[in-house]
PDB file of N, CA and C in Angstrom:
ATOM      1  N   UNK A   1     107.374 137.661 183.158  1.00  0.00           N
ATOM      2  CA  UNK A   1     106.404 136.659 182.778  1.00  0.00           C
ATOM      3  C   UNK A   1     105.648 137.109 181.532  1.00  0.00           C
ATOM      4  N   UNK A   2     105.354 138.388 181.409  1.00  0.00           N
ATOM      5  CA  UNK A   2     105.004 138.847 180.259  1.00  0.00           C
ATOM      6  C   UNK A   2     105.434 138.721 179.071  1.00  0.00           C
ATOM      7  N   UNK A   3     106.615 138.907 179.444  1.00  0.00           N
ATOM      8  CA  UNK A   3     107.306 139.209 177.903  1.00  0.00           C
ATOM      9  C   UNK A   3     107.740 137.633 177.721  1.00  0.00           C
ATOM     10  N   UNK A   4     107.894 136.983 178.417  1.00  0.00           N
ATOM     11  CA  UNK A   4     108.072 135.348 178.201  1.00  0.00           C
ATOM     12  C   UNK A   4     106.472 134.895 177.220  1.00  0.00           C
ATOM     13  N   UNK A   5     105.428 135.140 177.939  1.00  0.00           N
ATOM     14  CA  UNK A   5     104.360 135.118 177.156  1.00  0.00           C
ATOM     15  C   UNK A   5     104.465 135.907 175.686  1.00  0.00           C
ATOM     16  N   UNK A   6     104.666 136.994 175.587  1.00  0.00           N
ATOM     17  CA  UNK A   6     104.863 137.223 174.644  1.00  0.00           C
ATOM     18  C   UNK A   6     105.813 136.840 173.801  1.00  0.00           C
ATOM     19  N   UNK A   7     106.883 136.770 174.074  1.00  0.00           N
ATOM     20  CA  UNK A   7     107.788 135.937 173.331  1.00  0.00           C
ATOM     21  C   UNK A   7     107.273 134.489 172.552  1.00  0.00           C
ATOM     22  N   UNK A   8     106.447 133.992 173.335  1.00  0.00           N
ATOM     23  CA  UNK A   8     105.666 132.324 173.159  1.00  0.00           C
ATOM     24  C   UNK A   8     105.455 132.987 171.935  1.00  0.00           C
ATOM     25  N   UNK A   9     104.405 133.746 172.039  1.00  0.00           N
ATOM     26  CA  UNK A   9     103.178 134.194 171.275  1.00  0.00           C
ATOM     27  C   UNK A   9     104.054 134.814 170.176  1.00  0.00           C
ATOM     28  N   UNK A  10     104.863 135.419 170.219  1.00  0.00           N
ATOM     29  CA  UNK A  10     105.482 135.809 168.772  1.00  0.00           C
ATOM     30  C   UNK A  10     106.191 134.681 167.896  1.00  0.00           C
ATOM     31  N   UNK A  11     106.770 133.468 168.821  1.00  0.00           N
ATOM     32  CA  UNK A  11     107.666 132.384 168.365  1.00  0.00           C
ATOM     33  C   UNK A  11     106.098 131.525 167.412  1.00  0.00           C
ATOM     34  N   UNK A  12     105.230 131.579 168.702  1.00  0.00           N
ATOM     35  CA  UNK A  12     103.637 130.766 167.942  1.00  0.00           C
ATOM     36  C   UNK A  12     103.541 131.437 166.749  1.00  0.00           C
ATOM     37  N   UNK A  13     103.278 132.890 166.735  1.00  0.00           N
ATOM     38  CA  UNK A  13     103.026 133.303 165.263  1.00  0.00           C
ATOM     39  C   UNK A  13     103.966 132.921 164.337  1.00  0.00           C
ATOM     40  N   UNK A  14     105.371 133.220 164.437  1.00  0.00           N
ATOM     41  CA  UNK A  14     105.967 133.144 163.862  1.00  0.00           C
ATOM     42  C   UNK A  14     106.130 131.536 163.195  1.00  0.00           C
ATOM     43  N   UNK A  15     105.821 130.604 163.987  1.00  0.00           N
ATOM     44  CA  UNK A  15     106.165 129.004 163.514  1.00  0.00           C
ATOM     45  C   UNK A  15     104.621 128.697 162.802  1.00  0.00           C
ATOM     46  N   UNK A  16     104.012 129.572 163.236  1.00  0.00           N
ATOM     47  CA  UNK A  16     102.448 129.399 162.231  1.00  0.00           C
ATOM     48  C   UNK A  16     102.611 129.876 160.300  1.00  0.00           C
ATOM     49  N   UNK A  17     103.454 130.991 160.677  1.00  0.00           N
ATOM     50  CA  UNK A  17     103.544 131.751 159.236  1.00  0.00           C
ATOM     51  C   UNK A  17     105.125 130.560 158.084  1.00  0.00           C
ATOM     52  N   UNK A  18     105.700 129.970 159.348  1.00  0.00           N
ATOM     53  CA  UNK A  18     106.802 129.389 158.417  1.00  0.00           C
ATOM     54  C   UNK A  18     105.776 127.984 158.140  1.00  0.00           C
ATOM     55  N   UNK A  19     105.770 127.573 158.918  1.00  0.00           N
ATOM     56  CA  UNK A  19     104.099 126.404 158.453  1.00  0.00           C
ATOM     57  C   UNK A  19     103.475 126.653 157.277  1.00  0.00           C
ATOM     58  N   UNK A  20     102.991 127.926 157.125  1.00  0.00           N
ATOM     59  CA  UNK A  20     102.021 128.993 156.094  1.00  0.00           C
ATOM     60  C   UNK A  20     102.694 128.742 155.044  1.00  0.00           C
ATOM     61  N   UNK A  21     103.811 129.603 155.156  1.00  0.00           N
ATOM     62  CA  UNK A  21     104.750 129.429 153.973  1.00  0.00           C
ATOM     63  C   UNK A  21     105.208 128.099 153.200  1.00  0.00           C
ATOM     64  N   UNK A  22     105.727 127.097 153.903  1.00  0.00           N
ATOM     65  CA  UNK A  22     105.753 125.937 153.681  1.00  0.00           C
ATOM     66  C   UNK A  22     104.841 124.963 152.920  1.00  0.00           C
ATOM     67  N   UNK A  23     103.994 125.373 153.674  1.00  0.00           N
ATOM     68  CA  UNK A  23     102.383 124.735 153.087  1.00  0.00           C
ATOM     69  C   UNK A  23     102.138 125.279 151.378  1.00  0.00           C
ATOM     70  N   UNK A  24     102.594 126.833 151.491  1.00  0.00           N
ATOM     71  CA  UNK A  24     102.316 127.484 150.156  1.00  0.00           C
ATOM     72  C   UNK A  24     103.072 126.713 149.242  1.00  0.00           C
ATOM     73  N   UNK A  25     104.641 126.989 149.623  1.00  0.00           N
ATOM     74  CA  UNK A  25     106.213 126.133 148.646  1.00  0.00           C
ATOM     75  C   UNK A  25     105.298 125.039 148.137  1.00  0.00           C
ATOM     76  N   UNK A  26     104.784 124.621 149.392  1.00  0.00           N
ATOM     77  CA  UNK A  26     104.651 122.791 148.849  1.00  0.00           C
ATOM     78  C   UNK A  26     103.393 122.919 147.848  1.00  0.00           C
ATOM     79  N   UNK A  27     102.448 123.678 148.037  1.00  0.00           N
ATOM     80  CA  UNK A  27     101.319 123.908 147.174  1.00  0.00           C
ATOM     81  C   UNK A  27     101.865 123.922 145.614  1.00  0.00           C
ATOM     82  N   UNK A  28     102.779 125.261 145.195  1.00  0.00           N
ATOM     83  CA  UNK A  28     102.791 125.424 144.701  1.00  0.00           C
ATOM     84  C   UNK A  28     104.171 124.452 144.138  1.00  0.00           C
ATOM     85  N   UNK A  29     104.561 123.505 144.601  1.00  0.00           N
ATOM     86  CA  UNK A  29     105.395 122.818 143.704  1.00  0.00           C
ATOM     87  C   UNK A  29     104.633 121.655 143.448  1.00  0.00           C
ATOM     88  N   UNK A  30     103.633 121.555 143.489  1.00  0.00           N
ATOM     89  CA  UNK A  30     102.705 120.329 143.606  1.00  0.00           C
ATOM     90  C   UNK A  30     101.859 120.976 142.264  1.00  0.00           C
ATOM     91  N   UNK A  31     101.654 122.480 142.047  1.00  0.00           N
ATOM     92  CA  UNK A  31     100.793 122.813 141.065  1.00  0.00           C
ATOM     93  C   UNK A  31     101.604 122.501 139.764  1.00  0.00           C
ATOM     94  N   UNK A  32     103.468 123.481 140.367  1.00  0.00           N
ATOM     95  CA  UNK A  32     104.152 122.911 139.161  1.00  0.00           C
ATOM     96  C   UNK A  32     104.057 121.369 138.562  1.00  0.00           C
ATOM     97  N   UNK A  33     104.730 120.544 139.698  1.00  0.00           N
ATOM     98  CA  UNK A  33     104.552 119.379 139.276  1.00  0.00           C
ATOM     99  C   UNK A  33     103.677 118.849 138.066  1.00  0.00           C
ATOM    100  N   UNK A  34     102.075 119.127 139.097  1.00  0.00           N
ATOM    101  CA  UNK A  34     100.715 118.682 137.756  1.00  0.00           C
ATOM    102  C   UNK A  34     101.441 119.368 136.603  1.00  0.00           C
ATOM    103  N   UNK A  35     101.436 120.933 136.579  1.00  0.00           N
ATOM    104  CA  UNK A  35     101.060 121.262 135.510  1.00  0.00           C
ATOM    105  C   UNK A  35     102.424 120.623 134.479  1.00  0.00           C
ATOM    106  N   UNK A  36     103.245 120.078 134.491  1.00  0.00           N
ATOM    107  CA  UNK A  36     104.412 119.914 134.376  1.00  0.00           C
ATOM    108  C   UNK A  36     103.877 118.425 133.292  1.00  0.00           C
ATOM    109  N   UNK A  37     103.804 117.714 134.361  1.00  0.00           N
ATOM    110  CA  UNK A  37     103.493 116.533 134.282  1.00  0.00           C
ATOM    111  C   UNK A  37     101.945 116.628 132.792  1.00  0.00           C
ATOM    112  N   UNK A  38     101.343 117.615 133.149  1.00  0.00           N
ATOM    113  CA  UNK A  38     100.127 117.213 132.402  1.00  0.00           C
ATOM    114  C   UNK A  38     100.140 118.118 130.860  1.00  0.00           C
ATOM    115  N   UNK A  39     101.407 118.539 130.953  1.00  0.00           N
ATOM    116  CA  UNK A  39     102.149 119.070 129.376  1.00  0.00           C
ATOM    117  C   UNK A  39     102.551 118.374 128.855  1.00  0.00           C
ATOM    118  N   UNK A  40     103.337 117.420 129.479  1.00  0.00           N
ATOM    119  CA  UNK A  40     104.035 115.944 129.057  1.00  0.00           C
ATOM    120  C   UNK A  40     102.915 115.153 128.427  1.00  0.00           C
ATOM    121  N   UNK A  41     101.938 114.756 129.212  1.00  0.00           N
ATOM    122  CA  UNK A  41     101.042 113.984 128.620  1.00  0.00           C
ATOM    123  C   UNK A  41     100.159 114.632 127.459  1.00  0.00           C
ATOM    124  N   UNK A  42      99.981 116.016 127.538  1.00  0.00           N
ATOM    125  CA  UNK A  42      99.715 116.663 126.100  1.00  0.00           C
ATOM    126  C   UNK A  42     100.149 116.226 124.836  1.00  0.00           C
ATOM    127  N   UNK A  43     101.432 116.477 125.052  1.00  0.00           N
ATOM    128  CA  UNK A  43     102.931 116.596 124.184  1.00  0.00           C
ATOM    129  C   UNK A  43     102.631 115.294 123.583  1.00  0.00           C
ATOM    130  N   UNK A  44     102.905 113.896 124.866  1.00  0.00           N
ATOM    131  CA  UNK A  44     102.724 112.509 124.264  1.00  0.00           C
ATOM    132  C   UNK A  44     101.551 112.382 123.057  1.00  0.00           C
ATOM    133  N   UNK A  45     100.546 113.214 123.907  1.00  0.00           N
ATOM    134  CA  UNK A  45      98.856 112.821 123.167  1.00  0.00           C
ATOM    135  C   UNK A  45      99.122 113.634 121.845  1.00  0.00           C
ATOM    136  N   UNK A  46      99.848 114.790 121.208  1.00  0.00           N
ATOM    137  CA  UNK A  46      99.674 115.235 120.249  1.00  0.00           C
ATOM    138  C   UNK A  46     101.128 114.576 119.458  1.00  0.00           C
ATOM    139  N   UNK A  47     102.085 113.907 120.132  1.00  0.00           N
ATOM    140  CA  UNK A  47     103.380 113.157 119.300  1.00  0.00           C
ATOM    141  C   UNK A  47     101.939 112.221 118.818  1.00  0.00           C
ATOM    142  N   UNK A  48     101.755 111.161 119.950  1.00  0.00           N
ATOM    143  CA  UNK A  48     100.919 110.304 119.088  1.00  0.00           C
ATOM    144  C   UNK A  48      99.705 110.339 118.202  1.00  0.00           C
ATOM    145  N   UNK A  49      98.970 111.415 118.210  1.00  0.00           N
ATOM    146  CA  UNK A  49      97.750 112.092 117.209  1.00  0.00           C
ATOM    147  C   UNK A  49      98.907 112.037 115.970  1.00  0.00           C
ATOM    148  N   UNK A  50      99.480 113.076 115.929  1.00  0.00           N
ATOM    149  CA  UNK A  50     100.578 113.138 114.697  1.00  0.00           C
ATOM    150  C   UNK A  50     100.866 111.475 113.825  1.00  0.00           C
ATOM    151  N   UNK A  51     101.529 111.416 114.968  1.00  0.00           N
ATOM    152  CA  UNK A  51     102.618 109.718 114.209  1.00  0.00           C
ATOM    153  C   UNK A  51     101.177 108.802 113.718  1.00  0.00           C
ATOM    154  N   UNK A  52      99.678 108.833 114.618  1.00  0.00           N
ATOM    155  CA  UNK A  52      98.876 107.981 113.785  1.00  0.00           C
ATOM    156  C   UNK A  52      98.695 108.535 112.242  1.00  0.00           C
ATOM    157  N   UNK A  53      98.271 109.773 112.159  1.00  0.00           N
ATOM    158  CA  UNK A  53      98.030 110.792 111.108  1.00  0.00           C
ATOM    159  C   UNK A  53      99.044 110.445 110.104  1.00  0.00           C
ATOM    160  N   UNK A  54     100.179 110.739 110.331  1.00  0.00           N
ATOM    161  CA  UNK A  54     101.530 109.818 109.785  1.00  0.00           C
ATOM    162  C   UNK A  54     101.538 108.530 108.930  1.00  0.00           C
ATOM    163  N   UNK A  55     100.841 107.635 109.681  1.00  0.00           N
ATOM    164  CA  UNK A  55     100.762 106.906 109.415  1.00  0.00           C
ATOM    165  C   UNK A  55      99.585 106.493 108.852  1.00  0.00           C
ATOM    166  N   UNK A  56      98.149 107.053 108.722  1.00  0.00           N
ATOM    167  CA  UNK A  56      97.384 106.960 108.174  1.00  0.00           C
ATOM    168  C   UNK A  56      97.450 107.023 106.731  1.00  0.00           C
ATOM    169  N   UNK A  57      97.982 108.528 106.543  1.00  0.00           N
ATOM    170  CA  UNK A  57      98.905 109.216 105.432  1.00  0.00           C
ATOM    171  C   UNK A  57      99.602 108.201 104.273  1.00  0.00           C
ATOM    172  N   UNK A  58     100.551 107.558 105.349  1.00  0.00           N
ATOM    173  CA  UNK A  58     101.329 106.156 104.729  1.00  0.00           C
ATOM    174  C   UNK A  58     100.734 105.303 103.765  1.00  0.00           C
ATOM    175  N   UNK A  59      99.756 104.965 104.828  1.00  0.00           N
ATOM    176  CA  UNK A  59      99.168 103.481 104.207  1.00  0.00           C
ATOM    177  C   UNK A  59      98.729 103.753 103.565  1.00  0.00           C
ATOM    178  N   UNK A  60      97.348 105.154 102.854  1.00  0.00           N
ATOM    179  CA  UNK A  60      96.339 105.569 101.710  1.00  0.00           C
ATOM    180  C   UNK A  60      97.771 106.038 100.961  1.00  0.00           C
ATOM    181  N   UNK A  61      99.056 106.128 101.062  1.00  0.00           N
ATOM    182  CA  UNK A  61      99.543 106.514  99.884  1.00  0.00           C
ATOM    183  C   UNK A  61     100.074 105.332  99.080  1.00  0.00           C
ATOM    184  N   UNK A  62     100.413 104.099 100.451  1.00  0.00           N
ATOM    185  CA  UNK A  62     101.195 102.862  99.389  1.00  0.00           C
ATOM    186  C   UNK A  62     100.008 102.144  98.955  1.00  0.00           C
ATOM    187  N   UNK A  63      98.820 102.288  99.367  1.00  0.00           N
ATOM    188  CA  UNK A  63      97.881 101.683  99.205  1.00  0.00           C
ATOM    189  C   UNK A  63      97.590 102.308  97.267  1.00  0.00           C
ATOM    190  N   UNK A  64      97.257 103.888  97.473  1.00  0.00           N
ATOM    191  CA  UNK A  64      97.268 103.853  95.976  1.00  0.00           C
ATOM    192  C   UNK A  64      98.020 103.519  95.038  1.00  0.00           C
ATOM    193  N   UNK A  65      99.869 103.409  95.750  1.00  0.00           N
ATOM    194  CA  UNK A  65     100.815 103.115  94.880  1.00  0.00           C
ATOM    195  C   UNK A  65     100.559 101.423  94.434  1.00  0.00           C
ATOM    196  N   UNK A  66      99.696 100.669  95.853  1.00  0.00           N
ATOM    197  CA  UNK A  66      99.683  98.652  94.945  1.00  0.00           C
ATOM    198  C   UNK A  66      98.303  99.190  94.066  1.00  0.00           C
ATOM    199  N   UNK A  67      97.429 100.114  93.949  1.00  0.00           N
ATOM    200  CA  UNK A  67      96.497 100.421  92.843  1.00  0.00           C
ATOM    201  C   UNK A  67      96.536 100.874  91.760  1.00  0.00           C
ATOM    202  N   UNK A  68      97.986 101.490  91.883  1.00  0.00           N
ATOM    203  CA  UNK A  68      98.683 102.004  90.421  1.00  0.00           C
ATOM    204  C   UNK A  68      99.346 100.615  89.754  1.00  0.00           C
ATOM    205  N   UNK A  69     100.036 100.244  90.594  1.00  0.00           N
ATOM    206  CA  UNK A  69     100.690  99.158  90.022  1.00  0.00           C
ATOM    207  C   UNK A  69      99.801  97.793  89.818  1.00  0.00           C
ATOM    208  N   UNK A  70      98.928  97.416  90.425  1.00  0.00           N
ATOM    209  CA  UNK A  70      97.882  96.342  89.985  1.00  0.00           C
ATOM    210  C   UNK A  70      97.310  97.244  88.493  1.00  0.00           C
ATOM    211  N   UNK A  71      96.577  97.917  88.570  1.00  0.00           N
ATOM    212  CA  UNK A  71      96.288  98.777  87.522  1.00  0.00           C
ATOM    213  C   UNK A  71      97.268  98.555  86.275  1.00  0.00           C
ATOM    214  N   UNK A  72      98.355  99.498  86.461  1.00  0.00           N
ATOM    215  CA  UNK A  72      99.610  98.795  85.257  1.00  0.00           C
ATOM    216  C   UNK A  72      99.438  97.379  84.706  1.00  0.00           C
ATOM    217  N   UNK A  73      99.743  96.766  85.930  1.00  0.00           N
ATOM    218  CA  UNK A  73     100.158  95.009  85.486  1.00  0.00           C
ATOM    219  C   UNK A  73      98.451  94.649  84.859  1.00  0.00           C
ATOM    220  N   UNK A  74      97.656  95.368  84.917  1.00  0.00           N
ATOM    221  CA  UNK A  74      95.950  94.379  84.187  1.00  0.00           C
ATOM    222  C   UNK A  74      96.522  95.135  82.981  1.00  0.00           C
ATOM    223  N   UNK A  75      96.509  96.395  82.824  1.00  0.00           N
ATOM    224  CA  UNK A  75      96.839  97.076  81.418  1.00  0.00           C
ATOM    225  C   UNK A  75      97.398  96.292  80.325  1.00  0.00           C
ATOM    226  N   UNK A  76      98.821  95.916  80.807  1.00  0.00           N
ATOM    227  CA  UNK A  76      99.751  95.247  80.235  1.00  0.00           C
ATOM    228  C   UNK A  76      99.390  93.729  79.847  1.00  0.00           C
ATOM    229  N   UNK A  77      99.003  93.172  81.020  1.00  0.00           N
ATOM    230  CA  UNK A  77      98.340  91.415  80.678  1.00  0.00           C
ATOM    231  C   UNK A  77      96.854  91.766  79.681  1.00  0.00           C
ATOM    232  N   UNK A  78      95.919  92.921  79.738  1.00  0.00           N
ATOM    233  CA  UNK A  78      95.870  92.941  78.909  1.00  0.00           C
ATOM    234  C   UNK A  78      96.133  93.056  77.299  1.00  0.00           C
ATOM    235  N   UNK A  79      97.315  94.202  77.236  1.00  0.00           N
ATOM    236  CA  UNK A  79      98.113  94.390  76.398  1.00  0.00           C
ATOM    237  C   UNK A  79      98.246  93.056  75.589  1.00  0.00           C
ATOM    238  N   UNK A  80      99.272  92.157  76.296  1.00  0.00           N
ATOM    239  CA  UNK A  80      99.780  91.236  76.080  1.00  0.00           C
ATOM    240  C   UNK A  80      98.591  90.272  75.668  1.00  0.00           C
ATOM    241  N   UNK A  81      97.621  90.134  76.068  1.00  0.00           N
ATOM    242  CA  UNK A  81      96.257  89.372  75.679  1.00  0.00           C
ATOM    243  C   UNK A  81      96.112  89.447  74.199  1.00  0.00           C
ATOM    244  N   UNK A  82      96.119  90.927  74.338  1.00  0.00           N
ATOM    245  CA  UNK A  82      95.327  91.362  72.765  1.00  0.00           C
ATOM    246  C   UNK A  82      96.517  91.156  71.607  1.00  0.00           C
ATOM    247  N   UNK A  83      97.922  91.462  72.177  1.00  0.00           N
ATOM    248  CA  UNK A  83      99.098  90.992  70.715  1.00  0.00           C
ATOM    249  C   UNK A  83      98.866  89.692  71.312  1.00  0.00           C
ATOM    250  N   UNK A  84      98.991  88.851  71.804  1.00  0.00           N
ATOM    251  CA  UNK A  84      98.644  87.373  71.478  1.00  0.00           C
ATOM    252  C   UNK A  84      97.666  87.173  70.506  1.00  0.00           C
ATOM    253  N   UNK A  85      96.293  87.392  70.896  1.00  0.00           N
ATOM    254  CA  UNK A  85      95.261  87.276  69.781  1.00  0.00           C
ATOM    255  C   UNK A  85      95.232  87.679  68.525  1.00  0.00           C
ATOM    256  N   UNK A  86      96.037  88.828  68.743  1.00  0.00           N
ATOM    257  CA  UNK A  86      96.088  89.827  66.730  1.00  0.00           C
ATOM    258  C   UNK A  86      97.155  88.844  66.979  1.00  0.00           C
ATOM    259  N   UNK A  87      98.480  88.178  67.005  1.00  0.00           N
ATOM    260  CA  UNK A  87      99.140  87.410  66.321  1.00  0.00           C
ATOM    261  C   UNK A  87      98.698  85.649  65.999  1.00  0.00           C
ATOM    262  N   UNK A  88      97.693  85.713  67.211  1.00  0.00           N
ATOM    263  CA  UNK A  88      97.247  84.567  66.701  1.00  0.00           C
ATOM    264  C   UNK A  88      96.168  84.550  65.162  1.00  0.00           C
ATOM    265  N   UNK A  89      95.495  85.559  65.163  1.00  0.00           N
ATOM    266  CA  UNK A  89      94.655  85.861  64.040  1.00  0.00           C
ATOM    267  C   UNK A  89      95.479  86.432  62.828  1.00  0.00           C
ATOM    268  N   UNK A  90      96.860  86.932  62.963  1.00  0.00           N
ATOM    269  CA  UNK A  90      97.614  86.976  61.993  1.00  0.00           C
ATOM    270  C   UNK A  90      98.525  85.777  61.345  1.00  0.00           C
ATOM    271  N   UNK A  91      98.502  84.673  62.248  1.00  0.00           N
ATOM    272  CA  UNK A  91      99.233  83.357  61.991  1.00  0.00           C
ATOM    273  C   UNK A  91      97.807  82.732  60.905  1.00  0.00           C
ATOM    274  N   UNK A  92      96.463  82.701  61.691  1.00  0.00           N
ATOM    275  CA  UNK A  92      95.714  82.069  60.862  1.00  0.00           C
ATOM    276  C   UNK A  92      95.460  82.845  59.606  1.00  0.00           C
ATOM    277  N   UNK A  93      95.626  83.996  59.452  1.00  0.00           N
ATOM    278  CA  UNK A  93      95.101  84.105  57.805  1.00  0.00           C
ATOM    279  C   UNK A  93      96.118  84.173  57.168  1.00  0.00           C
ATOM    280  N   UNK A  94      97.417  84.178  57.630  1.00  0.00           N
ATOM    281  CA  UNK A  94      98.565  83.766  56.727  1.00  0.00           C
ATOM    282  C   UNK A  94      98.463  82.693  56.144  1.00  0.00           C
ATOM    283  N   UNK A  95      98.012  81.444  57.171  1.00  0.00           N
ATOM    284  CA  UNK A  95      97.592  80.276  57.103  1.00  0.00           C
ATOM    285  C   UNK A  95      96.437  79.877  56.441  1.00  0.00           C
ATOM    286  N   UNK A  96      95.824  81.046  56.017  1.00  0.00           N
ATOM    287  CA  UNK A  96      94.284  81.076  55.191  1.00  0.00           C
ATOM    288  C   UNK A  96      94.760  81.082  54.097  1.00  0.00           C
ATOM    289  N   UNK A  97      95.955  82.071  53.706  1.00  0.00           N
ATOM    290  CA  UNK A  97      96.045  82.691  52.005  1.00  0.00           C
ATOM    291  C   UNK A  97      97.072  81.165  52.108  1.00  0.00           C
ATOM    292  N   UNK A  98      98.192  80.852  52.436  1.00  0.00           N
ATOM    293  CA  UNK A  98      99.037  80.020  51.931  1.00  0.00           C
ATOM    294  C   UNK A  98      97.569  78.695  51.344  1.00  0.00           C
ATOM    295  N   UNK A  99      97.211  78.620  52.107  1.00  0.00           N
ATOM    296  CA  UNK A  99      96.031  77.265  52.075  1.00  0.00           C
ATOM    297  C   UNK A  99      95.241  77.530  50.727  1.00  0.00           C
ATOM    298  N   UNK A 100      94.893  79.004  50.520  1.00  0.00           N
ATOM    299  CA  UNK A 100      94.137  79.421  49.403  1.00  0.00           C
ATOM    300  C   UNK A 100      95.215  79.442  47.947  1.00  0.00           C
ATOM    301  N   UNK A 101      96.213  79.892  48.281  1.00  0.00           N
ATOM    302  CA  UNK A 101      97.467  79.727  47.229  1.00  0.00           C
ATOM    303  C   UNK A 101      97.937  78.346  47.222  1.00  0.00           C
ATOM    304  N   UNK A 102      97.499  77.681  48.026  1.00  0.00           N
ATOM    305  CA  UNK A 102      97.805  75.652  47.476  1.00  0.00           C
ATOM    306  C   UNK A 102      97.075  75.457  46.570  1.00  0.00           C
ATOM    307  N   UNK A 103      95.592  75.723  47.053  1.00  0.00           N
ATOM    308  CA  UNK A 103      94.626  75.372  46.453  1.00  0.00           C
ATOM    309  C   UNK A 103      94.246  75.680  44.881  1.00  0.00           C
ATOM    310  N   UNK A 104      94.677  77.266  45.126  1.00  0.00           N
ATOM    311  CA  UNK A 104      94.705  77.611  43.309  1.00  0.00           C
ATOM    312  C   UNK A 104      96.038  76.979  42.916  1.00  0.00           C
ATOM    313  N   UNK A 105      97.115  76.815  43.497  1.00  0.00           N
ATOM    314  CA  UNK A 105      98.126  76.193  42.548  1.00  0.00           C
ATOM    315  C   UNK A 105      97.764  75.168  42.179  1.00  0.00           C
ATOM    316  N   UNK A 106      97.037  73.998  43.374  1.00  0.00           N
ATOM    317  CA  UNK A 106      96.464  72.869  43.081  1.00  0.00           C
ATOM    318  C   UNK A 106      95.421  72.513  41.744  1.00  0.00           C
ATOM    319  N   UNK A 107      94.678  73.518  41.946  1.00  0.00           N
ATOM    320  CA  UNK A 107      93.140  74.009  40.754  1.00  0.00           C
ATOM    321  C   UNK A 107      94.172  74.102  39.260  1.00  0.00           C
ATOM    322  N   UNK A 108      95.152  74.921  39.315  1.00  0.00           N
ATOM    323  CA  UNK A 108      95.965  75.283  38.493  1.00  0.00           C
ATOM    324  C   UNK A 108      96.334  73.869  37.698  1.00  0.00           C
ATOM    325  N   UNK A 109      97.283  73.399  38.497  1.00  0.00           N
ATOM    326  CA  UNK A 109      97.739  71.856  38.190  1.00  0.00           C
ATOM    327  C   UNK A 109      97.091  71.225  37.561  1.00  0.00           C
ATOM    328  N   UNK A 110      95.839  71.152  38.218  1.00  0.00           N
ATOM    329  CA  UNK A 110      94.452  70.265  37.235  1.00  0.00           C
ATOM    330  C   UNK A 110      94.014  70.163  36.369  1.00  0.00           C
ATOM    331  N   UNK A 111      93.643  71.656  36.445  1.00  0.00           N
ATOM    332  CA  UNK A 111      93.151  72.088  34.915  1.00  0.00           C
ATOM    333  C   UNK A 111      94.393  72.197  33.905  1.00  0.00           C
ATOM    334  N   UNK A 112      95.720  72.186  34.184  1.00  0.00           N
ATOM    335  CA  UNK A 112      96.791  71.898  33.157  1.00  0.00           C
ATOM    336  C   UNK A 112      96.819  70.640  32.928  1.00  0.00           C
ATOM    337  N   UNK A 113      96.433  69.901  34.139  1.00  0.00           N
ATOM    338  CA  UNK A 113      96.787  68.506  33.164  1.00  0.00           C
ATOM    339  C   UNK A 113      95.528  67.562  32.282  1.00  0.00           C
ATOM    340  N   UNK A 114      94.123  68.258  32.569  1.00  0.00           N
ATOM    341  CA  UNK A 114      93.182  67.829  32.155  1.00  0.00           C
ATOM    342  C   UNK A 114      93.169  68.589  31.053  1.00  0.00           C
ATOM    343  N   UNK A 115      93.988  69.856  30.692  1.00  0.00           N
ATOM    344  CA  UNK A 115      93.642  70.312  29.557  1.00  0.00           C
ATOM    345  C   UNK A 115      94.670  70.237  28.577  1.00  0.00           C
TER     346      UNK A 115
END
């Protein structure tokens, strides 16, 4: 009867410590798990920190590139402003002297035939 008791009592300990153990496994695959799991979501949080950064990056660079190029294109329409105007102001005083060379040919004429 004793050793039947004891036997209990060693099988009790013994199904207490595989319990124990069990309990630990499971603990500690549950810590893996988190910690597993909460690297992943790191990982995600610093892919996506990056790719915004990325993309921040992007936009202030095409952004200066439509400021270069708006920039250019005023340059140029100005450009183009100002040889319009010097050719328009070069059409009129061409148009000044021919008008002034009628006029003395005209003056010319006159005074030849009045004289």
């Amino acid at each position: 009867m004793m050793e039947k008791s004891k036997r209990e009592s060693e099988l009790k300990i013994q199904a207490e410590r595989n319990l124990a153990e069990k309990q630990k496994v499971e603990e500690e695959r549950i810590k893996k798990e988190t910690f597993d799991k909460n690297q992943r979501v790191e990982k995600e949080k610093e892919r996506r920190r990056i790719e915004k950064e990325q993309n921040k990056q992007r936009e202030e660079e095409e952004k200066k590139q439509a400021e270069h190029i708006k920039s250019i294109e005023e340059k140029q329409r100005a450009e183009a402003l100002d040889n319009k105007k010097r050719l328009e102001k070069e059409k009129e005083e061409e148009l000044k002297r021919k008008k002034k060379s009628l006029d003395l040919q005209k003056y010319r004429e006159e005074k030849k035939d009045r004289g």
